[in-house]
Protein backbone atom coordinates (compact mmCIF):
# COMPACT_ATOMS: atom_id res chain seq x y z
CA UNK A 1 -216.54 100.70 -54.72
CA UNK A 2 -219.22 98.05 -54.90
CA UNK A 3 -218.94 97.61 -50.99
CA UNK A 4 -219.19 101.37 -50.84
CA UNK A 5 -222.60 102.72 -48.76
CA UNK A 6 -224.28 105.28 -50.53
CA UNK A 7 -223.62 108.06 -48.47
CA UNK A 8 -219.38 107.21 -49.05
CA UNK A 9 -220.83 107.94 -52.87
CA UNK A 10 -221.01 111.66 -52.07
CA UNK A 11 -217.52 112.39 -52.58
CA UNK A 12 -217.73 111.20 -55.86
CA UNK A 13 -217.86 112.64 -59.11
CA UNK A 14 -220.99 112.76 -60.27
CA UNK A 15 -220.90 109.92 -63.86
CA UNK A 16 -218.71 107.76 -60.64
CA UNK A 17 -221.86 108.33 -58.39
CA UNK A 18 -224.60 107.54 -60.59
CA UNK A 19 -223.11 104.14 -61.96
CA UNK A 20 -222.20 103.13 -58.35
CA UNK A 21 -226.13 104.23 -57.11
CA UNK A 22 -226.76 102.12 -60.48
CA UNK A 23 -225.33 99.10 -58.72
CA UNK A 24 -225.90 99.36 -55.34
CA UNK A 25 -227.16 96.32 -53.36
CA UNK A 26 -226.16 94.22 -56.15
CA UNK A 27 -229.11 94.85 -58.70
CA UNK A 28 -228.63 97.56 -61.10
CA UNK A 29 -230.84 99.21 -62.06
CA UNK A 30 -230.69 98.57 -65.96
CA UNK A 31 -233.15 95.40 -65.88
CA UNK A 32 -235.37 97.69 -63.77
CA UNK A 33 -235.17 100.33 -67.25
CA UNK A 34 -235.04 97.21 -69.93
CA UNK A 35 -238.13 94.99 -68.51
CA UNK A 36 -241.11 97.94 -69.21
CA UNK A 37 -239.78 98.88 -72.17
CA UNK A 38 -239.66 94.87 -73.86
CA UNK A 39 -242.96 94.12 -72.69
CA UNK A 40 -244.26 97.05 -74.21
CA UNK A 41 -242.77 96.00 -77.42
CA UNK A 42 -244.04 92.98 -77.16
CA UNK A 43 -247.18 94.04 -76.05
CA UNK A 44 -247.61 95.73 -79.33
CA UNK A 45 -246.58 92.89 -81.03
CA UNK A 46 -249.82 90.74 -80.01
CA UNK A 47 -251.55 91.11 -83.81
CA UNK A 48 -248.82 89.28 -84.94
CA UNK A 49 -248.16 86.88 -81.69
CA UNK A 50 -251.86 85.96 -81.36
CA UNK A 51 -252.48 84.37 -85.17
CA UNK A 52 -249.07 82.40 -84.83
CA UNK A 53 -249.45 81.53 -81.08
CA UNK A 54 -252.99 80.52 -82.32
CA UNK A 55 -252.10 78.47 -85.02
CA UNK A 56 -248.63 76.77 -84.13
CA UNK A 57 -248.38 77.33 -80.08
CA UNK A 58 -245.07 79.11 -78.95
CA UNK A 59 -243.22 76.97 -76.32
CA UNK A 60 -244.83 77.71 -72.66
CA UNK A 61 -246.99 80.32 -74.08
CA UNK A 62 -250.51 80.89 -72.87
CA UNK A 63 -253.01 83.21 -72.80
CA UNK A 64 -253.81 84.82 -69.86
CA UNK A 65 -257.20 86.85 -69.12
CA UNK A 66 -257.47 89.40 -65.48
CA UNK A 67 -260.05 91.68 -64.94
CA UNK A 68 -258.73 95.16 -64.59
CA UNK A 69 -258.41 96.65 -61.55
CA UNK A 70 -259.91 100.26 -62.88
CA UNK A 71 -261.44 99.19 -65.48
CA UNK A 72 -263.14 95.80 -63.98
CA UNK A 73 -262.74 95.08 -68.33
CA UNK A 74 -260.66 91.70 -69.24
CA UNK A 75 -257.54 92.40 -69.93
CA UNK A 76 -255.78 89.54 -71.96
CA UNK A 77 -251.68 89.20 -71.76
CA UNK A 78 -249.14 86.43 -73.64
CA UNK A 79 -247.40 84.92 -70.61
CA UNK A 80 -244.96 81.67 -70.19
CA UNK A 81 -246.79 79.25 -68.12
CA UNK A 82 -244.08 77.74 -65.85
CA UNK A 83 -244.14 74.32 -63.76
CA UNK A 84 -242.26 73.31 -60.83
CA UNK A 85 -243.62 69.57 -60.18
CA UNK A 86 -246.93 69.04 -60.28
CA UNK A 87 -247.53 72.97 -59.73
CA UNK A 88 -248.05 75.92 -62.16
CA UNK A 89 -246.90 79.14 -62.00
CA UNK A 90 -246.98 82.62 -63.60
CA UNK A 91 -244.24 85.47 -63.06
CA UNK A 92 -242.87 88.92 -64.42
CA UNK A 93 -239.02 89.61 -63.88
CA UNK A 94 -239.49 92.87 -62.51
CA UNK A 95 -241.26 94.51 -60.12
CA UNK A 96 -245.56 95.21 -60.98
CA UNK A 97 -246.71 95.96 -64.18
CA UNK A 98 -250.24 96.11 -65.11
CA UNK A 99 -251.14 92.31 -65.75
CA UNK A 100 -249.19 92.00 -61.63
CA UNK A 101 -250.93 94.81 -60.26
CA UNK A 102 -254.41 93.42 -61.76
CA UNK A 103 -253.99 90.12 -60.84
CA UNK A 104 -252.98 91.07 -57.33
CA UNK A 105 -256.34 93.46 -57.06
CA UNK A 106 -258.53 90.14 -58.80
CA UNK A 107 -256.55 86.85 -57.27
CA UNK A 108 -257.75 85.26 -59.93
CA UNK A 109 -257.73 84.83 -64.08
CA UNK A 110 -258.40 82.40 -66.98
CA UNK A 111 -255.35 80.48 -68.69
CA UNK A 112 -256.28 80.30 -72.40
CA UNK A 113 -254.39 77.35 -73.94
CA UNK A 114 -253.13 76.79 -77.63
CA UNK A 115 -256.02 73.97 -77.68
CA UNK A 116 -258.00 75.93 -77.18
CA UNK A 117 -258.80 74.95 -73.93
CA UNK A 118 -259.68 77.62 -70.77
CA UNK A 119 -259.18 76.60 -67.62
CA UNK A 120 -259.87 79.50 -64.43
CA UNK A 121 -257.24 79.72 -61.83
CA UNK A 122 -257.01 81.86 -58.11
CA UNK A 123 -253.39 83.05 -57.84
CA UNK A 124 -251.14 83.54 -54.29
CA UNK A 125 -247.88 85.47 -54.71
CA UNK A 126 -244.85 83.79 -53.55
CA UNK A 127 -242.43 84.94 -50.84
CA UNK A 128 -238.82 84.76 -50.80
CA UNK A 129 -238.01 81.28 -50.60
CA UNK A 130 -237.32 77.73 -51.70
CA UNK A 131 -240.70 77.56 -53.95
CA UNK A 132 -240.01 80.89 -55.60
CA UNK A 133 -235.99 80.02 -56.11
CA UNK A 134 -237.41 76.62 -57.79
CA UNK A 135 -239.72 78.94 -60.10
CA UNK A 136 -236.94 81.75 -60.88
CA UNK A 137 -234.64 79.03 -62.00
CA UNK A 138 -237.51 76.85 -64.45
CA UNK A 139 -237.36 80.60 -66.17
CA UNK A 140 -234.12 79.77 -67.59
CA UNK A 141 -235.18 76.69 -68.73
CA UNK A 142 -238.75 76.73 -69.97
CA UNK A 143 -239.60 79.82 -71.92
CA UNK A 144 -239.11 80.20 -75.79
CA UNK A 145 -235.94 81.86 -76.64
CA UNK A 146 -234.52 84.79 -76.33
CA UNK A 147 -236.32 84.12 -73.11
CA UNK A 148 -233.66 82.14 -71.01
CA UNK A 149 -230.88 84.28 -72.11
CA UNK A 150 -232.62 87.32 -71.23
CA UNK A 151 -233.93 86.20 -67.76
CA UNK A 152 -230.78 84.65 -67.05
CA UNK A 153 -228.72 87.35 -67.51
CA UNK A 154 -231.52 89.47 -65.08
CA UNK A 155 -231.23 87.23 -62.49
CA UNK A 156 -230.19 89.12 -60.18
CA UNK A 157 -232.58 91.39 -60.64
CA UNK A 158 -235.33 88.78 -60.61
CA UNK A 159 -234.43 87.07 -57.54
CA UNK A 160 -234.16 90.48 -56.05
CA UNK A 161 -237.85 92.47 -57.25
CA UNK A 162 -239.48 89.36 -59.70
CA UNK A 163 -243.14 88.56 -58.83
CA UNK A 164 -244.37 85.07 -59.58
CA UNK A 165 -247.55 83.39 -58.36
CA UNK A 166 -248.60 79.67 -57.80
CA UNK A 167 -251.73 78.91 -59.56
CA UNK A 168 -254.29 76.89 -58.18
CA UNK A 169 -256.90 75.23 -60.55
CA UNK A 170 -260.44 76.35 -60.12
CA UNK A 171 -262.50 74.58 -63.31
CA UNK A 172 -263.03 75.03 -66.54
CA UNK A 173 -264.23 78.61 -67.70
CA UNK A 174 -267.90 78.55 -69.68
CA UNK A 175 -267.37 78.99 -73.55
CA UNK A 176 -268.22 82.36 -74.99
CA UNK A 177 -266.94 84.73 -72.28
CA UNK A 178 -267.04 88.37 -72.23
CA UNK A 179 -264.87 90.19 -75.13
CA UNK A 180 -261.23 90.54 -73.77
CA UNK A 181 -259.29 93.88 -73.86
CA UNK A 182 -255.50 93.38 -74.91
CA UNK A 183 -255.04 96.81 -73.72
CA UNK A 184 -253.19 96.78 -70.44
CA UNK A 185 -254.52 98.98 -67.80
């Protein structure tokens, strides 16, 4: 049945049908349901993240700072900021959210460190390929826990829709910036 096209499916029953359409190509579409719904939960989280992150750093964990796309307000999001090499990297495991979508529309954001230090970045999305494989797989390895377990057991589904970006360094951002919105747009 996993071989099956989804026009074979028709002749199914229906609960057959939808778990095969669930499954087909490989990627179901359960990580596609999950991701949303943990950010979002984490996303709410953020008066309790920030303090801690603030104070005591949490693994690969950085601040990030895109100006909406609707909005054109600074949107702030806890990311894990990944490196392949010499290179850095940001990525979601799904297909775009809000912080993808408005760093796609900006190409470029701030990277607010532990340290306190800022430093501004431009962004290019990678394409299928070696570089993004490399990237997928320092997921499993690099973010705070439950982190690895969760992406690894998505990886299908983030080798198939993820969206990750190389970031290239663009300077230092001036102290005292605009106020940030941890909103997402």
């Amino acid at each position: 049945m996993l071989g099956m096209r989804s026009d074979q499916a028709v002749g199914l029953s229906a609960s057959v049908r939808d778990r095969h359409d669930a499954i087909v190509g490989g990627v179901s579409r359960l990580p596609h349901a999950f991701w949303p719904r943990f950010y979002r939960v984490l996303g709410r989280l953020d008066p309790v993240i920030g303090p801690i992150w603030r104070r005591f750093g949490i693994g690969n964990t950085v601040q990030v700072v895109i100006i909406g796309r609707r909005s054109g307000r600074r949107r702030a999001v806890y990311l894990g900021l990944l490196r392949v090499g010499s290179r850095s990297y940001l990525g979601h495991p799904d297909q775009g959210c809000a912080w993808t979508l408005n760093l796609d529309s900006a190409g470029r954001g701030e990277l607010r460190f532990q340290d306190g230090r800022v430093e501004t970045f431009r962004a290019s999305a990678l394409e299928p390929g070696p570089e993004r494989d490399a990237v997928i797989r320092a997921t499993f390895r690099q973010h705070p826990f439950p982190g690895p377990v969760l992406y690894w057991l998505g990886r299908r589904q983030i080798y198939a829709a993820g969206r990750f970006y190389r970031l290239e360094w663009t300077g230092r951002a001036p102290t005292g910036s605009m106020p940030i919105s941890t909103n997402p747009e």
